[in-house]
Protein backbone atom coordinates (compact mmCIF):
# COMPACT_ATOMS: atom_id res chain seq x y z
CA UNK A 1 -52.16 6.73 -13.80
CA UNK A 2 -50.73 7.38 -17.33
CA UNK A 3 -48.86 4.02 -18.47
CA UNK A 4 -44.81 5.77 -18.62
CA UNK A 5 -45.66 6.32 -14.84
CA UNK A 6 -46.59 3.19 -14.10
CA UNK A 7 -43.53 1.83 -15.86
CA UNK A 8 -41.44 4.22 -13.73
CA UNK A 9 -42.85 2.84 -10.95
CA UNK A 10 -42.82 -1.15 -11.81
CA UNK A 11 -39.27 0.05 -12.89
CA UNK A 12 -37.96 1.15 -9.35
CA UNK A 13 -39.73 -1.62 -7.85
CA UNK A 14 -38.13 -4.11 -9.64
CA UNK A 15 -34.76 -2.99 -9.40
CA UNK A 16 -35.14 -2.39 -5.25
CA UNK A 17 -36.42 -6.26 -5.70
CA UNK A 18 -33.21 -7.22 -7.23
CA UNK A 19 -31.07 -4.79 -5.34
CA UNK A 20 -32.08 -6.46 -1.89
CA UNK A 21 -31.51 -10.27 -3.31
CA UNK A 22 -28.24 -9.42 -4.15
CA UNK A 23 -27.79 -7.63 -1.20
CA UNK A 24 -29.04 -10.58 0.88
CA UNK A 25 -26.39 -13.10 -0.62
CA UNK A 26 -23.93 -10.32 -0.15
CA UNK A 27 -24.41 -10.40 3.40
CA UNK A 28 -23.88 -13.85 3.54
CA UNK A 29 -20.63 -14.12 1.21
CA UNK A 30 -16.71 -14.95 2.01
CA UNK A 31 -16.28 -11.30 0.91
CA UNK A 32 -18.22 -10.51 4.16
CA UNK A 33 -15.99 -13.34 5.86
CA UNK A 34 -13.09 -11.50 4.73
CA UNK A 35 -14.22 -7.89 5.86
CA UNK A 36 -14.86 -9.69 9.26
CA UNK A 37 -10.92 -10.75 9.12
CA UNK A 38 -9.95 -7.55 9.74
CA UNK A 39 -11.34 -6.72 13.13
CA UNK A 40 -8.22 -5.34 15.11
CA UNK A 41 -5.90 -7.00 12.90
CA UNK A 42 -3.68 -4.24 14.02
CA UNK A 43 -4.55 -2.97 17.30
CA UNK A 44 -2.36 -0.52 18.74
CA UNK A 45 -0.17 0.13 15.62
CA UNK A 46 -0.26 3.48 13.61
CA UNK A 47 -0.99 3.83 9.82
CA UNK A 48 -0.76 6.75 7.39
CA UNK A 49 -3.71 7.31 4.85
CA UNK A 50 -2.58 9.12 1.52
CA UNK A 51 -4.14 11.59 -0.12
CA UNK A 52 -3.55 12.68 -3.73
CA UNK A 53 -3.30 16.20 -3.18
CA UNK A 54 -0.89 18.39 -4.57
CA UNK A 55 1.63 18.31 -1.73
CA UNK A 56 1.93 14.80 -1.93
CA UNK A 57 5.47 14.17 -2.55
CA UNK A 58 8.07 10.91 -3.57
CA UNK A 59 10.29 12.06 -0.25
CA UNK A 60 7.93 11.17 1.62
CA UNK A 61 6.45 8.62 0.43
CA UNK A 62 10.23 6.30 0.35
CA UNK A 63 9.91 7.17 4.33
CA UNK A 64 6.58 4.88 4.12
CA UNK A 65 8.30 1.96 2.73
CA UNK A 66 8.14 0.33 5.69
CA UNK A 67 4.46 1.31 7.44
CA UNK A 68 1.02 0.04 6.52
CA UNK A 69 -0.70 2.75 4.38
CA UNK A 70 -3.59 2.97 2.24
CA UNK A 71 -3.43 4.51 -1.14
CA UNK A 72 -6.51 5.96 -3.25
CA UNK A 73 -7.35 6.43 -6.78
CA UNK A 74 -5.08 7.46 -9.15
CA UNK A 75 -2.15 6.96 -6.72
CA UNK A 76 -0.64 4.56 -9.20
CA UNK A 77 1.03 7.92 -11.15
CA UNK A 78 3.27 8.62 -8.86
CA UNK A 79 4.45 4.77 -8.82
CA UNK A 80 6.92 5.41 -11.81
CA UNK A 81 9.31 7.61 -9.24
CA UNK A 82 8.61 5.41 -6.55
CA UNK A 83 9.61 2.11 -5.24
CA UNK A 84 6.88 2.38 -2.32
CA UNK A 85 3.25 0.93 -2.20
CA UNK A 86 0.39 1.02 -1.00
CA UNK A 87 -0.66 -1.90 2.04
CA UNK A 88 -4.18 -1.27 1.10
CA UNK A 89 -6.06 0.29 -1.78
CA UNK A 90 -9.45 2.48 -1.93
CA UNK A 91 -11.82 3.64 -4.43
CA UNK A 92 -15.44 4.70 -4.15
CA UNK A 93 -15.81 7.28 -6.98
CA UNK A 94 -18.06 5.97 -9.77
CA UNK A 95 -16.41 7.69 -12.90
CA UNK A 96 -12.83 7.51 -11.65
CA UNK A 97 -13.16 3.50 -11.70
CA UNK A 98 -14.79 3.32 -14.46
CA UNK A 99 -12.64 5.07 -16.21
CA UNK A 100 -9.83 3.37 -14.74
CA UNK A 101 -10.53 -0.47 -14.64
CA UNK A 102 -7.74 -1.19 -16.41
CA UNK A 103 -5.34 0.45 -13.86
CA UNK A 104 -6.83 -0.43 -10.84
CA UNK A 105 -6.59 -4.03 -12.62
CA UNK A 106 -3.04 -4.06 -12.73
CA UNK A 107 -1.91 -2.49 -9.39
CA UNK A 108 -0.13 -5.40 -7.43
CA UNK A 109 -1.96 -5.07 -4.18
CA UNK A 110 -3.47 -7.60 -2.12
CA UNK A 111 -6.89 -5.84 -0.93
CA UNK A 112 -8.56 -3.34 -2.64
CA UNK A 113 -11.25 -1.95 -0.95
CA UNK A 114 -14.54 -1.30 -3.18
CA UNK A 115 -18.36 -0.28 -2.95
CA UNK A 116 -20.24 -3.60 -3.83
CA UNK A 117 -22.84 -1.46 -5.69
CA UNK A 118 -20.18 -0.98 -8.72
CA UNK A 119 -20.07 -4.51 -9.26
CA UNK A 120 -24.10 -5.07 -8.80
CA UNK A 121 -25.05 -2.21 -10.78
CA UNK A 122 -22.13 -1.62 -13.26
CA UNK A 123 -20.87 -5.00 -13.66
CA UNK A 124 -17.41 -3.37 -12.90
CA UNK A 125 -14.87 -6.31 -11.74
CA UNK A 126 -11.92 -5.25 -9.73
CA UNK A 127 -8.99 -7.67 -8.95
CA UNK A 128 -8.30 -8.61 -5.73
CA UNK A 129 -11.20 -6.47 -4.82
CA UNK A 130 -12.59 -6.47 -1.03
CA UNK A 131 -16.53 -5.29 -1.48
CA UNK A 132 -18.04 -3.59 1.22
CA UNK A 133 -21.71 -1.83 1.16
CA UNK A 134 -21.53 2.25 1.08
CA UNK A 135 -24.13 3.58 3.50
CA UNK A 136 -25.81 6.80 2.34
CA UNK A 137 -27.88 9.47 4.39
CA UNK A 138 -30.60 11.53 3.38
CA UNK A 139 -29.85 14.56 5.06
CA UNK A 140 -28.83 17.81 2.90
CA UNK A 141 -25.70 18.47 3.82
CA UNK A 142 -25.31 14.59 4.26
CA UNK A 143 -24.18 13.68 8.17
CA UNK A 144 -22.51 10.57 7.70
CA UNK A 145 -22.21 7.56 9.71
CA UNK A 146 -19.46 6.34 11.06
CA UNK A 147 -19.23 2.65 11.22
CA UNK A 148 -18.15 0.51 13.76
CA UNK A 149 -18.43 -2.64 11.60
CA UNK A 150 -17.28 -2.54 8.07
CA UNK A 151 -18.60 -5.76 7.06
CA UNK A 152 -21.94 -4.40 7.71
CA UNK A 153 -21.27 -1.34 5.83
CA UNK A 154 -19.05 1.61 5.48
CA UNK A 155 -20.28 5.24 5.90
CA UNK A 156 -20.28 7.49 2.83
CA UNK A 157 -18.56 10.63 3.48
CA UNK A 158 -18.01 12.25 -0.19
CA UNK A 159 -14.24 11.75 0.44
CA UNK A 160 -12.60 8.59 0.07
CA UNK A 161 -10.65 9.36 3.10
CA UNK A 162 -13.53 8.74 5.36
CA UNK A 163 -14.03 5.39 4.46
CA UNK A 164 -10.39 4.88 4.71
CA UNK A 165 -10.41 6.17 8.09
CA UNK A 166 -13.23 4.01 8.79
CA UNK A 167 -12.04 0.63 7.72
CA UNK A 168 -8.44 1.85 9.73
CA UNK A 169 -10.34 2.35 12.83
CA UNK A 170 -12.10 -1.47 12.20
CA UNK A 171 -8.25 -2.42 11.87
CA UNK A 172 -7.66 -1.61 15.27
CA UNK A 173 -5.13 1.27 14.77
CA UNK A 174 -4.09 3.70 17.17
CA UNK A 175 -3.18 6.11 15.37
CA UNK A 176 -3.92 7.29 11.71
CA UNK A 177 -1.72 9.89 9.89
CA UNK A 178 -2.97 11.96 7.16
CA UNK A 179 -0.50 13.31 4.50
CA UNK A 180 -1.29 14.98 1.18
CA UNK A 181 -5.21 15.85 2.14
CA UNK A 182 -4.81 19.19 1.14
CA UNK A 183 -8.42 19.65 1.42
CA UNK A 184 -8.60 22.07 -1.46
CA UNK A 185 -9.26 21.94 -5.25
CA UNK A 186 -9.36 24.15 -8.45
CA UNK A 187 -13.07 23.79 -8.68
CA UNK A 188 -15.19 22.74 -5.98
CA UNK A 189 -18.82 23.40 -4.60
CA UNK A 190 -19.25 25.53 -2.25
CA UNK A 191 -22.35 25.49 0.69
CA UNK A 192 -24.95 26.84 -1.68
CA UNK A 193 -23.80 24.37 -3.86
CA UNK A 194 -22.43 26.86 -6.51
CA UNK A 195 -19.32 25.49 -8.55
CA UNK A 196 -16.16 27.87 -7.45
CA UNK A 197 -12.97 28.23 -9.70
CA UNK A 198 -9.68 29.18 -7.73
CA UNK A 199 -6.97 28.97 -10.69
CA UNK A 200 -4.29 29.67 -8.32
CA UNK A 201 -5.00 26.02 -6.65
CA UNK A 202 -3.67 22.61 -7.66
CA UNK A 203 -5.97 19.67 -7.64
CA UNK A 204 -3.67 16.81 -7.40
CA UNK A 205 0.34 15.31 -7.05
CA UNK A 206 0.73 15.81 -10.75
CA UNK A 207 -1.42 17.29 -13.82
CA UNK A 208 -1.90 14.02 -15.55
CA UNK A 209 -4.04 12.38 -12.87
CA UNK A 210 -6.92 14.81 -13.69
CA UNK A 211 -6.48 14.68 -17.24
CA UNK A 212 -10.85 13.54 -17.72
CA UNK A 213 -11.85 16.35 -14.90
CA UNK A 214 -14.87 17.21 -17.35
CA UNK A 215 -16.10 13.98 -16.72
CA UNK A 216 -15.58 13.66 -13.16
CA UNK A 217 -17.88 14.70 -10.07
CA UNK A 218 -16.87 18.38 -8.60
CA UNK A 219 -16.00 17.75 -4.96
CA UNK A 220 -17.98 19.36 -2.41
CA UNK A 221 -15.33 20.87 0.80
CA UNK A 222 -18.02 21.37 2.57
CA UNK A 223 -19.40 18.11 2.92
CA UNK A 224 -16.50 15.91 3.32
CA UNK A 225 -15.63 19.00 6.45
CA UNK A 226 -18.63 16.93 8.10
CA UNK A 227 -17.23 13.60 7.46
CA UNK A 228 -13.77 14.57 9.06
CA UNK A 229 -15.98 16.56 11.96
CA UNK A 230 -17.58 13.01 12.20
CA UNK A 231 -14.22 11.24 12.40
CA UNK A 232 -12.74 13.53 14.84
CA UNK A 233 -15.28 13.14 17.22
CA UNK A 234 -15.73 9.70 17.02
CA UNK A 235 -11.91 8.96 17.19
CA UNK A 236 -11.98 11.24 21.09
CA UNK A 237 -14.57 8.86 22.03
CA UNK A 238 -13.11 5.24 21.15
CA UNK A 239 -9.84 5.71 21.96
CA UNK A 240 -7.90 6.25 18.71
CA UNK A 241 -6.46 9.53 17.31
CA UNK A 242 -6.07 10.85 13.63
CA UNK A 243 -3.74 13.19 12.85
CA UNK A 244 -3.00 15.23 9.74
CA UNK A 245 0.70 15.56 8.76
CA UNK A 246 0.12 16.86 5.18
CA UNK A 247 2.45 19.43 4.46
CA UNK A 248 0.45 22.86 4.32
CA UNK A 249 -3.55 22.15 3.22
CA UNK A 250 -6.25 23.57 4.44
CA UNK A 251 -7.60 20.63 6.61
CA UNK A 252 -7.63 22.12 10.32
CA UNK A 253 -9.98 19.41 12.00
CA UNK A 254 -7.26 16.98 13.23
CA UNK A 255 -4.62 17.90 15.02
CA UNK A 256 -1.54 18.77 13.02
CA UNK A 257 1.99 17.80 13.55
CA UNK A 258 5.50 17.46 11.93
CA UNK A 259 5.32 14.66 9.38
CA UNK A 260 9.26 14.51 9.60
CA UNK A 261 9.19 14.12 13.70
CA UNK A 262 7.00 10.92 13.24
CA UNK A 263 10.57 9.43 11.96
CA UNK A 264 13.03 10.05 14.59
């Protein structure tokens, strides 16, 4: 064995080592405690989960003022035109919160949920954050998990939405309302895994919130299509319902209807 390999190897060895010791005191912290809070916190209620897509707009959101939503991201750049917030904030994606610690920092909301394995292995520190352990699969196209107990760990679903669905179902909700999953981008890869351009195609509520999109991971359609397949089946079988009340999109797995008519 030529001596790089063998550092390779006492290399991954020693960070699994210190991967599973800090996972073993994370399974054994208040943050796990806390997680555990929210079992059914709001059974039998309804919640909307907001996407950042380009029909997202500040009419709607004002309707919202008053229902428990979770916001992702970059949501915080539509926040100048609006006096709503988010109940609960999500973010999973590696180079959007790193690039945006500062933000996320500063957003005035009480739980913001966050993949543990930015704060073990990038020593990122997020405010008010509520760590939970992302769950990977090895299969190519990934089949994700869907979780039935958050503080154990959270299924990754290459879409923030999954998880957000996830930790709603946890919650105890009854029904979850999509809006502004558009389910489409500029440039995306398709199932061969080949990056596609469509110019005519927004990416997001406004132009600034893409502003580093050289830096940041192309999204994959078809693979967050799996996690929503996931979702949708799950949701028949326990009882719950999601529906998707973004206006237009291309997201046909959940059962659409008239975000307006939800108010009346």
């Amino acid at each position: 064995m030529s001596q790089n390999l063998l550092k390779e190897k006492v290399g991954i060895y020693k960070y699994k080592l210190t991967t599973f010791k800090k996972m073993q005191k994370f399974k054994h912290s208040d943050n796990v405690k806390l997680l555990k809070e929210f079992k059914n916190k709001y059974i039998n209620e309804r919640c909307f989960i907001i996407g950042n897509g380009p029909s997202l707009n500040v009419e709607d959101l004002e309707k919202l003022k008053n229902e428990i939503t979770f916001g992702f991201n970059r949501i915080y750049y539509i926040f100048k035109n609006t006096d709503w917030r988010p109940t609960f904030y999500c973010s999973e994606d590696i180079k959007i919160v790193t690039n945006s610690v500062e933000e996320i920092n500063n957003l005035d909301i009480k739980y913001k949920f966050i993949p543990v394995i930015l704060n073990h292995d990038y020593n990122i520190n997020i405010n008010n954050a509520v760590y939970f352990n992302h769950k990977y699969t090895k299969d190519n196209p990934p089949l994700p998990d869907f979780s039935e107990d958050i503080s154990k760990y959270i299924g990754c679903g290459s879409t923030v939405t999954y998880s957000a669905i996830q930790i709603a179902a946890y919650m105890g909700f009854k029904e979850i309302y999509l809006i502004g999953v558009d389910h489409s981008f500029a440039r995306y890869r398709n199932e061969k895994g080949e990056i596609v351009e469509d110019k005519n195609l927004k990416d997001y509520f406004c132009e600034e919130y893409n502003k580093d999109k050289e830096k940041l991971d192309i999204p994959s359609t078809v693979e967050s299509t799996l996690a929503y397949q996931k979702a949708e089946e799950y949701s028949r079988q326990h009882g719950f319902r999601i529906y998707n009340a973004t206006r237009g999109g291309k997201l046909e797995v959940f059962e659409r209807v008239d975000f307006d008519k939800l108010f009346d």
